[in-house]
PDB file of N, CA and C in Angstrom:
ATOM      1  N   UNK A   1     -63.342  34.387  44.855  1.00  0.00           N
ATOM      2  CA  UNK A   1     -62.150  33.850  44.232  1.00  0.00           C
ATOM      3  C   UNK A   1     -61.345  33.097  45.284  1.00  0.00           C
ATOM      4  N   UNK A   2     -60.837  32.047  44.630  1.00  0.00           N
ATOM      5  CA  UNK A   2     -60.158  30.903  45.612  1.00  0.00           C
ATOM      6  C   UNK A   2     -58.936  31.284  45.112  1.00  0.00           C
ATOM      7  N   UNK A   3     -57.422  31.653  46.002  1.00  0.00           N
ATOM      8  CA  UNK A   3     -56.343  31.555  45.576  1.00  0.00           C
ATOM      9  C   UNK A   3     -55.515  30.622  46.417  1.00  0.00           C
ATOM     10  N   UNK A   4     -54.745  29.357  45.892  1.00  0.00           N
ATOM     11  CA  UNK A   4     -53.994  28.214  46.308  1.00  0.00           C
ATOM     12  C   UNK A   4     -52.447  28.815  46.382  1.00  0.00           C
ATOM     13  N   UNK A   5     -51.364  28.262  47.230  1.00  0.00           N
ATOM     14  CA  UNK A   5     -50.361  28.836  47.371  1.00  0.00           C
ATOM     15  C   UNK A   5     -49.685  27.565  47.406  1.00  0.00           C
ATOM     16  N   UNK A   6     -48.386  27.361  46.375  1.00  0.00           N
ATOM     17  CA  UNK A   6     -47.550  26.478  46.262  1.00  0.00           C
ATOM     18  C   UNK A   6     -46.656  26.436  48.279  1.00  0.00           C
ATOM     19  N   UNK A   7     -46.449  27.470  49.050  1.00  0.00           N
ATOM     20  CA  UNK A   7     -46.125  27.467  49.916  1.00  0.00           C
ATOM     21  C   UNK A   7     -46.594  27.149  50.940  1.00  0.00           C
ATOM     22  N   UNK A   8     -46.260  26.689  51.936  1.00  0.00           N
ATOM     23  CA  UNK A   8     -46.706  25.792  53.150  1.00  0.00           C
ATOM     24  C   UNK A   8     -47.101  27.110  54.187  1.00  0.00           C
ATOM     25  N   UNK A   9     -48.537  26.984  54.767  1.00  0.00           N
ATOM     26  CA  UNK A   9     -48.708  27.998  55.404  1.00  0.00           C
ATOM     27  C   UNK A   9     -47.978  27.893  56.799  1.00  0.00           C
ATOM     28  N   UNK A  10     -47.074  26.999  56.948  1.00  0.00           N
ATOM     29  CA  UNK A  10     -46.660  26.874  58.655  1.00  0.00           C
ATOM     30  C   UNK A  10     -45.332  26.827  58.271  1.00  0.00           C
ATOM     31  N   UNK A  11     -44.424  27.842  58.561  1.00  0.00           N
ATOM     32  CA  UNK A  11     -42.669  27.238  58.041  1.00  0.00           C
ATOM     33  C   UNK A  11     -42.028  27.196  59.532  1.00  0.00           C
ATOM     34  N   UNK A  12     -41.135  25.867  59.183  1.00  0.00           N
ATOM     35  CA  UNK A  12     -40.643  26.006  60.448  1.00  0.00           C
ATOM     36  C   UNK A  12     -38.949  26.432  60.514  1.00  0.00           C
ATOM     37  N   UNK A  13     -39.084  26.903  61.311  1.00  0.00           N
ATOM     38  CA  UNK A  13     -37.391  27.846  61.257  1.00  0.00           C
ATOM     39  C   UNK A  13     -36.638  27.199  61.254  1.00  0.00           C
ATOM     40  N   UNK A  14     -36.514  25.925  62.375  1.00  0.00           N
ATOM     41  CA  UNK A  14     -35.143  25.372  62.524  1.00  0.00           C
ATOM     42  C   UNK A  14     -35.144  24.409  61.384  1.00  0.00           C
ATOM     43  N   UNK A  15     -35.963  24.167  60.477  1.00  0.00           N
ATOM     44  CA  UNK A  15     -35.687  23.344  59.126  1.00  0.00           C
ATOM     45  C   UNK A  15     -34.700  24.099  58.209  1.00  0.00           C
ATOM     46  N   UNK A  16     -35.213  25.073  57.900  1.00  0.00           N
ATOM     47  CA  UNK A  16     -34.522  26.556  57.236  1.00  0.00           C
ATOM     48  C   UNK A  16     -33.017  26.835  57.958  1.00  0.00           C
ATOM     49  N   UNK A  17     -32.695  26.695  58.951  1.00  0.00           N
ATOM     50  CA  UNK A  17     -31.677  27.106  60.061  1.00  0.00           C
ATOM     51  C   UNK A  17     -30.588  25.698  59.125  1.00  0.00           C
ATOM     52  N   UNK A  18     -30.608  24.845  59.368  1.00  0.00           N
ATOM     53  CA  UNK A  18     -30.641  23.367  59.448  1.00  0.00           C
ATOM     54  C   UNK A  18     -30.027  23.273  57.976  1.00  0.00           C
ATOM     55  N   UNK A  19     -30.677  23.291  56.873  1.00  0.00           N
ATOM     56  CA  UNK A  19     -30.195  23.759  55.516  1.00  0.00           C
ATOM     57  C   UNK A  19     -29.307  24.728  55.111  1.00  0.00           C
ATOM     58  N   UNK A  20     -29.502  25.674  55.787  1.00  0.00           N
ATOM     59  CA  UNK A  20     -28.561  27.469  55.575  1.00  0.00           C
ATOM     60  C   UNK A  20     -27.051  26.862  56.399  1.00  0.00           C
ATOM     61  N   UNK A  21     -27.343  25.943  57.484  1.00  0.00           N
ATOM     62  CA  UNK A  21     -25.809  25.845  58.242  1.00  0.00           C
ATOM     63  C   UNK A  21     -24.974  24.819  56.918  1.00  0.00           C
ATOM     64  N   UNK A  22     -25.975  23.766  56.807  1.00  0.00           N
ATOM     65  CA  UNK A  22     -25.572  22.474  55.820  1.00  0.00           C
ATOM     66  C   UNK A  22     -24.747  23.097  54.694  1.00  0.00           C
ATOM     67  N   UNK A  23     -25.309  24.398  54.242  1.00  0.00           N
ATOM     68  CA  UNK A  23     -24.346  24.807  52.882  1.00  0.00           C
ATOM     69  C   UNK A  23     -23.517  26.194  52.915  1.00  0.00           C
ATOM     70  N   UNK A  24     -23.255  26.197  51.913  1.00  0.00           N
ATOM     71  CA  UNK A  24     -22.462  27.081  52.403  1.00  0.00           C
ATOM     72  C   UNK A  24     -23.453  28.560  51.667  1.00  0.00           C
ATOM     73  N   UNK A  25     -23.669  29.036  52.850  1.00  0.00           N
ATOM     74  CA  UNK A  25     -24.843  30.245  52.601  1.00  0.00           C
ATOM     75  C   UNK A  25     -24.397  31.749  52.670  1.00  0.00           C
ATOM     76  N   UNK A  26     -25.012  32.526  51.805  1.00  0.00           N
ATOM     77  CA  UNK A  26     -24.623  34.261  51.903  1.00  0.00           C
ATOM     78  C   UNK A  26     -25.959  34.870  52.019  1.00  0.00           C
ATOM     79  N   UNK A  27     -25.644  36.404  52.831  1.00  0.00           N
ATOM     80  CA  UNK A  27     -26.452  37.298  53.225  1.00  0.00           C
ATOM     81  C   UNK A  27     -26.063  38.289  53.108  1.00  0.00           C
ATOM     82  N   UNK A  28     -27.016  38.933  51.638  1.00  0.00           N
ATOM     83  CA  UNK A  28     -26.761  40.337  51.673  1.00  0.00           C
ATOM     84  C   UNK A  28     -27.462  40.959  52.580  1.00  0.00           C
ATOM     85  N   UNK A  29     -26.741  42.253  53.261  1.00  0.00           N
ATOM     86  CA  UNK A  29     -27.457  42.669  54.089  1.00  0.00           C
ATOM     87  C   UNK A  29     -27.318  44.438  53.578  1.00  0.00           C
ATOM     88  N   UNK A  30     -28.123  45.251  54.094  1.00  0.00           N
ATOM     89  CA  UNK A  30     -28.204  46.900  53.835  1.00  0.00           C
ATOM     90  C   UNK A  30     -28.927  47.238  54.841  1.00  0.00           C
ATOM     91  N   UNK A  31     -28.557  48.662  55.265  1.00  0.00           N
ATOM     92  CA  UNK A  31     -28.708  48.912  56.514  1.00  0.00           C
ATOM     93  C   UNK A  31     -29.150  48.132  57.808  1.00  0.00           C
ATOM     94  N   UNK A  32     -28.547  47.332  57.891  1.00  0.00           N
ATOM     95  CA  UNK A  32     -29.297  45.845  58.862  1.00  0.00           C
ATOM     96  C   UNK A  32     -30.191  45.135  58.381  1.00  0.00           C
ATOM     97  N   UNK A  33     -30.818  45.325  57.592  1.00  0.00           N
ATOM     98  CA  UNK A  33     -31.787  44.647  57.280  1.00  0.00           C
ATOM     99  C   UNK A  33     -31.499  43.703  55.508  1.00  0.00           C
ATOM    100  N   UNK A  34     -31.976  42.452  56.483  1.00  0.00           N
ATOM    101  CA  UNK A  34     -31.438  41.493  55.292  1.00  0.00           C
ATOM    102  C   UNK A  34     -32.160  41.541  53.699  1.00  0.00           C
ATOM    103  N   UNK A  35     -31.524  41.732  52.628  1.00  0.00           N
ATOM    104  CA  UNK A  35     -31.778  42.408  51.331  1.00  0.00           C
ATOM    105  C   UNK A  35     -31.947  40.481  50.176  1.00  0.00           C
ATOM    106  N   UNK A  36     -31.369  40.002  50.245  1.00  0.00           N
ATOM    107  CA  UNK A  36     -31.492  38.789  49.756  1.00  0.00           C
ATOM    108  C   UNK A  36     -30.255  37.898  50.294  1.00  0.00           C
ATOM    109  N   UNK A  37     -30.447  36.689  49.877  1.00  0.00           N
ATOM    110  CA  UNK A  37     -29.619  35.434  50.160  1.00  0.00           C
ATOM    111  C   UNK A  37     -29.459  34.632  49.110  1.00  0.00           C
ATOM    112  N   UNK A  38     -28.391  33.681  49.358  1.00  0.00           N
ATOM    113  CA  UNK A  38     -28.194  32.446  48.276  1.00  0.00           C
ATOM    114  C   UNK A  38     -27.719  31.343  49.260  1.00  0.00           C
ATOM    115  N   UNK A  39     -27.370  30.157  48.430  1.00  0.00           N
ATOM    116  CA  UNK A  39     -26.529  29.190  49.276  1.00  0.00           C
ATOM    117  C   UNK A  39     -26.333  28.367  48.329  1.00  0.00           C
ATOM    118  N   UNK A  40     -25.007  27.264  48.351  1.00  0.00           N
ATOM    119  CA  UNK A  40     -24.339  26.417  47.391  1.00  0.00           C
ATOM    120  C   UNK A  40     -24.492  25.173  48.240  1.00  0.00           C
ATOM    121  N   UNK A  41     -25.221  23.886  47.889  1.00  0.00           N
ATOM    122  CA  UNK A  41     -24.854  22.873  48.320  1.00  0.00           C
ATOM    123  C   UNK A  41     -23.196  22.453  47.935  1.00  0.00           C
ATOM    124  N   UNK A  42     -22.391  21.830  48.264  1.00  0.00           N
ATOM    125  CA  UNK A  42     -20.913  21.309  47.421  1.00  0.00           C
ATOM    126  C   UNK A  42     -21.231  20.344  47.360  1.00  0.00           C
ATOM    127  N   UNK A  43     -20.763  19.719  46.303  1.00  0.00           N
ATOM    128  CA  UNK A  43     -19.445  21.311  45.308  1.00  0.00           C
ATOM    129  C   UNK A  43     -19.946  22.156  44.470  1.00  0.00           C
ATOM    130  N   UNK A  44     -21.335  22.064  43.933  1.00  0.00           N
ATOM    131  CA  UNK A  44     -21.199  22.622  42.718  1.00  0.00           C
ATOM    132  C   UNK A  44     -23.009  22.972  42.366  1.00  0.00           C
ATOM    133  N   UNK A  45     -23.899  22.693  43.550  1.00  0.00           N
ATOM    134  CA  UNK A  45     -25.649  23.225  43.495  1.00  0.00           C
ATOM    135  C   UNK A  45     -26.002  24.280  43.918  1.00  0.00           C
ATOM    136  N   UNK A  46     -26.172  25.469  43.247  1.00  0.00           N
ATOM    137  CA  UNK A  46     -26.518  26.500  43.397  1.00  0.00           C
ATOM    138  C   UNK A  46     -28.253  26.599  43.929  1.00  0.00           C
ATOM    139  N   UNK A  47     -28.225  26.299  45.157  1.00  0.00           N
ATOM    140  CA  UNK A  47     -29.552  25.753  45.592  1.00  0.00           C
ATOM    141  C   UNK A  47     -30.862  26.886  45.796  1.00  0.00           C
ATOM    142  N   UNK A  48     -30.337  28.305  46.496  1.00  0.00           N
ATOM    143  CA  UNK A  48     -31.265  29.138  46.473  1.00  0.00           C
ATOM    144  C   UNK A  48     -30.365  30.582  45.915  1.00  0.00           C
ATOM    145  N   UNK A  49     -31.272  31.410  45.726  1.00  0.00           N
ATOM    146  CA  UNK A  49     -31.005  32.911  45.058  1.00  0.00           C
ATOM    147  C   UNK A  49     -31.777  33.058  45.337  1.00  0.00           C
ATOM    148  N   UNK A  50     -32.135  34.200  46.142  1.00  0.00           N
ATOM    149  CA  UNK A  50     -33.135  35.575  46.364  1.00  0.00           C
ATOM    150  C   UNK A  50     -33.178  37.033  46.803  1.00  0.00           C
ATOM    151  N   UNK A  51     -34.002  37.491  46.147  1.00  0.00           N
ATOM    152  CA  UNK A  51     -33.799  38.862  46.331  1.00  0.00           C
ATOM    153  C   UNK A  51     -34.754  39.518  46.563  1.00  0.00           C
ATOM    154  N   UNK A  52     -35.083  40.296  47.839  1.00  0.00           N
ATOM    155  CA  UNK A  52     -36.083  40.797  47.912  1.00  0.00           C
ATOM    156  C   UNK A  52     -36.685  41.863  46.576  1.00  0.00           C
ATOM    157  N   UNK A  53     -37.981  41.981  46.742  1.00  0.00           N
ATOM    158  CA  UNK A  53     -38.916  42.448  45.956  1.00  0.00           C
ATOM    159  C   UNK A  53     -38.015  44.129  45.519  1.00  0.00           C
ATOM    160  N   UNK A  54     -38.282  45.021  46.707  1.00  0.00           N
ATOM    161  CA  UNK A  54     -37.719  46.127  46.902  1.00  0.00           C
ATOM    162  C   UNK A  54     -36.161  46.514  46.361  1.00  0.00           C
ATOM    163  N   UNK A  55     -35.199  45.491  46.062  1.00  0.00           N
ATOM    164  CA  UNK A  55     -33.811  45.271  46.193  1.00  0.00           C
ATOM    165  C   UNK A  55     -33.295  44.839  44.761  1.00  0.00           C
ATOM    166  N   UNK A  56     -34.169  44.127  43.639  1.00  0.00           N
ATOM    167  CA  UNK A  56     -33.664  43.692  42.652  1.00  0.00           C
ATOM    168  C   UNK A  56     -33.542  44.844  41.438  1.00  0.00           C
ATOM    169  N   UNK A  57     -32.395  44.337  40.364  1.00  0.00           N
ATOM    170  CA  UNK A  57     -31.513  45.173  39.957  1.00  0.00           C
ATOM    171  C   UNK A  57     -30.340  46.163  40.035  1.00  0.00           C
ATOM    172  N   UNK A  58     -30.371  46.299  41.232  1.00  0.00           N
ATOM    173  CA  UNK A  58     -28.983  46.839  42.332  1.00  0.00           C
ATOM    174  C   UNK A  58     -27.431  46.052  42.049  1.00  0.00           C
ATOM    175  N   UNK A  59     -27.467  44.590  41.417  1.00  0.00           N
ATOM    176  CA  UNK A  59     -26.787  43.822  41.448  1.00  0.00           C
ATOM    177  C   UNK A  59     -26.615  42.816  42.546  1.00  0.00           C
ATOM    178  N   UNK A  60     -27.418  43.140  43.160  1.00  0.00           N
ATOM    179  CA  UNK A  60     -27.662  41.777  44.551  1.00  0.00           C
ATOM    180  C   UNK A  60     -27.271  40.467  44.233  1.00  0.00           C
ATOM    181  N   UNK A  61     -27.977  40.006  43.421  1.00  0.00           N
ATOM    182  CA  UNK A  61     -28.020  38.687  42.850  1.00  0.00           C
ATOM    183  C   UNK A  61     -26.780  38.247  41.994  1.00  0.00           C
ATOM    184  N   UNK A  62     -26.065  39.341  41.146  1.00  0.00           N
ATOM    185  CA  UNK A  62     -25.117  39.240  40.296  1.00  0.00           C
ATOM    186  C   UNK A  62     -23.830  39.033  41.462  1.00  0.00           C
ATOM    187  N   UNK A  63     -24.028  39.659  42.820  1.00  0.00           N
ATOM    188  CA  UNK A  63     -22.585  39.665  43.827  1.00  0.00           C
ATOM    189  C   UNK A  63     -22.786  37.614  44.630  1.00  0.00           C
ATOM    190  N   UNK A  64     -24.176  38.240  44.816  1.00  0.00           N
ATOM    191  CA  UNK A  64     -24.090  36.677  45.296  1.00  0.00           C
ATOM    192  C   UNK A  64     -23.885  35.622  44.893  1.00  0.00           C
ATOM    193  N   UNK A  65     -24.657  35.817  43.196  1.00  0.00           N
ATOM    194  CA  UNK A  65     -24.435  34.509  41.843  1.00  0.00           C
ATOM    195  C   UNK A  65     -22.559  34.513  41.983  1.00  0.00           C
ATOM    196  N   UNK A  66     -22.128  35.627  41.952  1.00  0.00           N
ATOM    197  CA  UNK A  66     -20.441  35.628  41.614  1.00  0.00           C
ATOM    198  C   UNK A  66     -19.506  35.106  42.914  1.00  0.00           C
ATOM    199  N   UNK A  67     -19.752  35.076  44.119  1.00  0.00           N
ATOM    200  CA  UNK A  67     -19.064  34.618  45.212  1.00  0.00           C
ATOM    201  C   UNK A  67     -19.535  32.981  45.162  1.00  0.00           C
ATOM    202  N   UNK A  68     -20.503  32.871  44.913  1.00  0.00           N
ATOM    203  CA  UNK A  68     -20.892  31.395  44.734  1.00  0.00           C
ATOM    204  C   UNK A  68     -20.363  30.714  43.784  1.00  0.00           C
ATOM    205  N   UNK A  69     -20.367  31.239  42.487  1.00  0.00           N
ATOM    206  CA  UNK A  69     -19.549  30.458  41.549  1.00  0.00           C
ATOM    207  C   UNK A  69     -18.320  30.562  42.064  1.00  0.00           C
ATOM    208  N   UNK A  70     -17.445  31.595  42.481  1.00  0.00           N
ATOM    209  CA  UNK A  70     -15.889  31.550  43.040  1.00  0.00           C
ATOM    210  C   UNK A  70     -15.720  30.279  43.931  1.00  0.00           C
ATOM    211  N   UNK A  71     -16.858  30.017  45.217  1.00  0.00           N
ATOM    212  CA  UNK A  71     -16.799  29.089  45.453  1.00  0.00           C
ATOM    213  C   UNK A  71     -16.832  27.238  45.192  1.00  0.00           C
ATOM    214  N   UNK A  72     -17.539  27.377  44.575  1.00  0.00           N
ATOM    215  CA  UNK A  72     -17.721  25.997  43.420  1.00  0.00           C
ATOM    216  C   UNK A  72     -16.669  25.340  42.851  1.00  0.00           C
ATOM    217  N   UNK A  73     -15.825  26.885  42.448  1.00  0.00           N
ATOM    218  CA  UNK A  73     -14.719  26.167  41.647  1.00  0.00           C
ATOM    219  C   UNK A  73     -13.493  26.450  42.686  1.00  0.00           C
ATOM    220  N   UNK A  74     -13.321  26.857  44.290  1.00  0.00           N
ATOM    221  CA  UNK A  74     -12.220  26.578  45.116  1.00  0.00           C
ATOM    222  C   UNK A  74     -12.787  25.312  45.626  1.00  0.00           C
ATOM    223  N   UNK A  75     -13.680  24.491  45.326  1.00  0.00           N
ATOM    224  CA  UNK A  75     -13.707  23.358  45.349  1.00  0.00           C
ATOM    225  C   UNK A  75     -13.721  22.042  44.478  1.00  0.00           C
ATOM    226  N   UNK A  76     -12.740  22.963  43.301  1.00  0.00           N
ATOM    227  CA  UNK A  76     -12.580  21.925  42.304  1.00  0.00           C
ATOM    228  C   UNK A  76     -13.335  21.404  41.603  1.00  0.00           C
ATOM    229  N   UNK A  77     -14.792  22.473  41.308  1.00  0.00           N
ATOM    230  CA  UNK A  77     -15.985  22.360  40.290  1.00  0.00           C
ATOM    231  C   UNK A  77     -15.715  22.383  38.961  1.00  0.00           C
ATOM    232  N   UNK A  78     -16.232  21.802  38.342  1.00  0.00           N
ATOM    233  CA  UNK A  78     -15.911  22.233  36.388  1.00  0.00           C
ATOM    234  C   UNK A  78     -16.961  22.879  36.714  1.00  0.00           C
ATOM    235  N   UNK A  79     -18.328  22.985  36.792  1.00  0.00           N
ATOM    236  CA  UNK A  79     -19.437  23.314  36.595  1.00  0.00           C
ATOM    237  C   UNK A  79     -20.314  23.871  37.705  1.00  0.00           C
ATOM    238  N   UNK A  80     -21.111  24.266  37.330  1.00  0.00           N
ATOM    239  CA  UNK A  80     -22.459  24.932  38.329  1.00  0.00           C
ATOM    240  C   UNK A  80     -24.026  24.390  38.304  1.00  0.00           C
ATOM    241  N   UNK A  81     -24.746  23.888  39.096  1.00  0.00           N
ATOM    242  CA  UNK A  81     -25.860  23.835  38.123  1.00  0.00           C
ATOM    243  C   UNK A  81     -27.408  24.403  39.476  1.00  0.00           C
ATOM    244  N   UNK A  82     -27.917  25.001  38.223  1.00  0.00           N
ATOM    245  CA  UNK A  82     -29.224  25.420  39.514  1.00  0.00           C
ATOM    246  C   UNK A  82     -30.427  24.878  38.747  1.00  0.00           C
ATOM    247  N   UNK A  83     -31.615  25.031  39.551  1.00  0.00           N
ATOM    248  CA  UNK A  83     -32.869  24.373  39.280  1.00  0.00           C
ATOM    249  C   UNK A  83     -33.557  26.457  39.281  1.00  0.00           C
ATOM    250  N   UNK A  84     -33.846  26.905  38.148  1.00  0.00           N
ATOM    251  CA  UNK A  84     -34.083  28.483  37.847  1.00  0.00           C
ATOM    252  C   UNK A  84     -35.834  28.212  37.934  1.00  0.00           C
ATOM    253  N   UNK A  85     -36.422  28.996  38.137  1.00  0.00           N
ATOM    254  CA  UNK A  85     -37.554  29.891  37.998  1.00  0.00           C
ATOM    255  C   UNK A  85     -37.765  30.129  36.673  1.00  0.00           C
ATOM    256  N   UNK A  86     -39.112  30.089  36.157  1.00  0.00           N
ATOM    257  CA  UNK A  86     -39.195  31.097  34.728  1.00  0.00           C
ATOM    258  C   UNK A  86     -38.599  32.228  34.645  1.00  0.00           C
ATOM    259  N   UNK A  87     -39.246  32.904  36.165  1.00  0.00           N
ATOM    260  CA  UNK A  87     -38.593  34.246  36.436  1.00  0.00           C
ATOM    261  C   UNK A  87     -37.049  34.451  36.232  1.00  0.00           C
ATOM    262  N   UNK A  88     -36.139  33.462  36.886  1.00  0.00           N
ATOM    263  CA  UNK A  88     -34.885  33.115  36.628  1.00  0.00           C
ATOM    264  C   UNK A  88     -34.019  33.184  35.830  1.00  0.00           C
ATOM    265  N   UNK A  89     -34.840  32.351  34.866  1.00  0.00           N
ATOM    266  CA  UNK A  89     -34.378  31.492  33.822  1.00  0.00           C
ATOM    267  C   UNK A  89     -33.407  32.850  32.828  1.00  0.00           C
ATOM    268  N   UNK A  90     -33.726  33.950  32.623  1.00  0.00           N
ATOM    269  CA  UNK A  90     -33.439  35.235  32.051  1.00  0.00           C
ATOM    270  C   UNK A  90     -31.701  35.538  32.571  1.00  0.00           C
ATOM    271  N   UNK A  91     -31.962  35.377  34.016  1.00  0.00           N
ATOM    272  CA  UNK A  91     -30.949  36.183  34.854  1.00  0.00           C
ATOM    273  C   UNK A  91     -29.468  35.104  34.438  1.00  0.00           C
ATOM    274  N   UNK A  92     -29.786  33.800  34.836  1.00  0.00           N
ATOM    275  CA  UNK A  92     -28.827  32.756  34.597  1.00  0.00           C
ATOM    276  C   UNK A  92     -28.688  32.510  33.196  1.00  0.00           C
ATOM    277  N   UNK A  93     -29.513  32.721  32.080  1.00  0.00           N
ATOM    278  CA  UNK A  93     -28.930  32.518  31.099  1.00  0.00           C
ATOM    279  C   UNK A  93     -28.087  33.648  30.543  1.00  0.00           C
ATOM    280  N   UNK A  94     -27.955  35.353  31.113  1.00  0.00           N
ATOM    281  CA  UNK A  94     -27.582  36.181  30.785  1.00  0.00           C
ATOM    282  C   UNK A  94     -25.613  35.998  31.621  1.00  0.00           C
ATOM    283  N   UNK A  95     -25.669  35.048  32.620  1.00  0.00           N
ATOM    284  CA  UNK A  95     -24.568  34.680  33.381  1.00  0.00           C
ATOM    285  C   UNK A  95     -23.998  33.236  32.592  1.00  0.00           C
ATOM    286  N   UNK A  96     -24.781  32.743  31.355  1.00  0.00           N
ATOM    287  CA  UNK A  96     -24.081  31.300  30.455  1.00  0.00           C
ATOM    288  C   UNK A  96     -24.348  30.335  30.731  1.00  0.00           C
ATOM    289  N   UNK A  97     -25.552  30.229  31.840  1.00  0.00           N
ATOM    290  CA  UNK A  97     -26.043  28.980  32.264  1.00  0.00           C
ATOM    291  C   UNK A  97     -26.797  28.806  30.911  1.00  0.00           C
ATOM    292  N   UNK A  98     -27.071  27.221  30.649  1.00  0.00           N
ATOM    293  CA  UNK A  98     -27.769  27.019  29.595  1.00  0.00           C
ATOM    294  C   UNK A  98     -28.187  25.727  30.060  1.00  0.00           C
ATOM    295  N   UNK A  99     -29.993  26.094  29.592  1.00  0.00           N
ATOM    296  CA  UNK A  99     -31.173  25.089  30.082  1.00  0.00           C
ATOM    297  C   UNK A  99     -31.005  23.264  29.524  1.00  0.00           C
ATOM    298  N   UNK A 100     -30.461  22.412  30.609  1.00  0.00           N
ATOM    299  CA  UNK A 100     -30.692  20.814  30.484  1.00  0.00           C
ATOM    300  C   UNK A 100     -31.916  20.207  30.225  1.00  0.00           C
ATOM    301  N   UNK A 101     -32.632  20.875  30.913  1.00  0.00           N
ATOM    302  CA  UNK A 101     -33.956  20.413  30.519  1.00  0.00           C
ATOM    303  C   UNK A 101     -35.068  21.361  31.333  1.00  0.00           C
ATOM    304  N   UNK A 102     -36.388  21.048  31.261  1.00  0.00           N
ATOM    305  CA  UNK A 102     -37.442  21.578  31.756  1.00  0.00           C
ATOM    306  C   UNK A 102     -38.522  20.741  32.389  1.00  0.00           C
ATOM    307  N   UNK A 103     -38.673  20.908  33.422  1.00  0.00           N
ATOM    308  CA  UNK A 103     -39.190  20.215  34.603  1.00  0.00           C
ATOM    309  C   UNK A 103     -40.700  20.587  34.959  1.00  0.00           C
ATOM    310  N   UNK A 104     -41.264  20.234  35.588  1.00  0.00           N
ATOM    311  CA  UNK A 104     -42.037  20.414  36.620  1.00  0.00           C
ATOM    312  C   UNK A 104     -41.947  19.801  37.891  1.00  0.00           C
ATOM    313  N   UNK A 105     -42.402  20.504  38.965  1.00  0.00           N
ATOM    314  CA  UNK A 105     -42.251  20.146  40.140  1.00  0.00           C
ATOM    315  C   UNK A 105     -43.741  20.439  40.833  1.00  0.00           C
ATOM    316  N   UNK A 106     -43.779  19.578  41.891  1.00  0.00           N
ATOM    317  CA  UNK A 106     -45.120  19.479  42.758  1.00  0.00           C
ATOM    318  C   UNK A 106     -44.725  20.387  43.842  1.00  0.00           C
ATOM    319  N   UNK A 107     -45.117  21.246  44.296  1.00  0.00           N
ATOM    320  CA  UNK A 107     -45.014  21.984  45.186  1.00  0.00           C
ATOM    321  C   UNK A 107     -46.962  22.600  46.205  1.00  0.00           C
ATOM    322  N   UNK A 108     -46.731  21.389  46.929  1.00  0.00           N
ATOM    323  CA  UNK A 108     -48.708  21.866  48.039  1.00  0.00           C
ATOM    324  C   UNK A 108     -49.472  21.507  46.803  1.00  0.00           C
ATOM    325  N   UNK A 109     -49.754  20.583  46.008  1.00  0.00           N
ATOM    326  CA  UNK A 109     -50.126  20.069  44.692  1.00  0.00           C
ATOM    327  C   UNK A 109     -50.270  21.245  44.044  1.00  0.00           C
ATOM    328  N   UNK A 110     -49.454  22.033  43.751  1.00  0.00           N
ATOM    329  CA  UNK A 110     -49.197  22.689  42.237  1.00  0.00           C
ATOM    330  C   UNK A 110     -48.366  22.410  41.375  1.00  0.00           C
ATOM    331  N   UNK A 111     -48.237  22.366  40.290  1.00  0.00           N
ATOM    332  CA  UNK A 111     -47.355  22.016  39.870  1.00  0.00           C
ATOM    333  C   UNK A 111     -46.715  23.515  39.145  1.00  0.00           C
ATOM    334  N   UNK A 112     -45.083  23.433  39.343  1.00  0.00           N
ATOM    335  CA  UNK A 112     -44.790  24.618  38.705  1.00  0.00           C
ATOM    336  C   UNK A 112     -43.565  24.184  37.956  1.00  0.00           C
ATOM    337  N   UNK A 113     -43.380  24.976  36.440  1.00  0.00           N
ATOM    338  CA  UNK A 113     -42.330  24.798  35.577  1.00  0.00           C
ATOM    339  C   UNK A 113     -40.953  25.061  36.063  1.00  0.00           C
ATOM    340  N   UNK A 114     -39.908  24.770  36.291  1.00  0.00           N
ATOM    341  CA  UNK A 114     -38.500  25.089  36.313  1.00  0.00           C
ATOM    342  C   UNK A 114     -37.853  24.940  34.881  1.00  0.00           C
ATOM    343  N   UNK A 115     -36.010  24.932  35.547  1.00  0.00           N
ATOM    344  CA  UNK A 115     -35.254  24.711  34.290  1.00  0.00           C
ATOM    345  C   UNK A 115     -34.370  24.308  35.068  1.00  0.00           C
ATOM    346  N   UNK A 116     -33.876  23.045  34.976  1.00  0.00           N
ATOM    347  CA  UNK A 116     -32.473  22.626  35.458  1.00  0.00           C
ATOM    348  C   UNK A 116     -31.573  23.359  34.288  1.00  0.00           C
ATOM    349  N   UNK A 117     -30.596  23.955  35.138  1.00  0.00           N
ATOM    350  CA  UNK A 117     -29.394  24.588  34.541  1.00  0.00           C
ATOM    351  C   UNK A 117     -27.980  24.609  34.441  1.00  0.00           C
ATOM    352  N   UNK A 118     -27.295  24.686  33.894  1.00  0.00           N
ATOM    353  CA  UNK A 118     -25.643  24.914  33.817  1.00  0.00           C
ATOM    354  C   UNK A 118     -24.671  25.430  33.745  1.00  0.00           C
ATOM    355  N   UNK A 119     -23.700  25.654  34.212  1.00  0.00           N
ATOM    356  CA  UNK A 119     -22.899  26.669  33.547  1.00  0.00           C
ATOM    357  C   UNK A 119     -21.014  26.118  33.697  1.00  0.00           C
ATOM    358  N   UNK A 120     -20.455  25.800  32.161  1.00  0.00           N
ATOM    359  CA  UNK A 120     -19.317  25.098  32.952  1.00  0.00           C
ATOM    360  C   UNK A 120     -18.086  26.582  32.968  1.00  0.00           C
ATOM    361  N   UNK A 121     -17.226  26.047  33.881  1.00  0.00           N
ATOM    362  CA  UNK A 121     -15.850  26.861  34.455  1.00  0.00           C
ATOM    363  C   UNK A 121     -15.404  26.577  33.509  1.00  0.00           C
TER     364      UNK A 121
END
């Protein structure tokens, strides 16, 4: 069995570093050890959400989704919008985001479904 991975087998840090400074980024952390992250491009792109494997349902995602939207709109956002996961797509619509459309994206030639999303203030 051949398995293909939308992810790049070589990541380079200071790209990642480089992006996380550019926005405005959060880190949950528990006992030192980092539990998930998010980050907001401005004013108003809810660019990453994650949560480790071990960590989801705790409300991780619901503290980080909620400091991020606070932020959005101390910058004079009407709105929010993220690019969700299938997986996603559940969590943000249970927070009032509601799906613009449905995408695909090329990712290491795979192609995988999203949902550009919304949510207005």
């Amino acid at each position: 069995m051949y398995l293909r991975s939308w992810a790049p087998n070589a990541i380079d840090p200071s790209i990642w570093n480089r992006s996380f400074l550019e926005h405005q980024t959060l880190v949950a952390i528990e006992k030192d050890q980092i539990v998930g992250f998010a980050d907001l491009e401005e004013p108003n792109y809810l660019d990453r959400l994650y949560v480790h494997k071990d960590y989801q349902n705790r409300g991780i995602a619901t503290l980080l989704c909620d400091k991020l939207e606070q932020t959005a709109c101390s910058y004079k956002a009407t709105d929010i919008e993220t690019h969700a996961s299938i997986t996603a797509r559940p969590f943000f619509e249970h927070r009032g985001y509601i799906v613009q459309k449905e995408q695909q994206v090329n990712r290491q030639g795979i192609l995988l479904t999203n949902y550009v999303m919304r949510k207005n203030f």
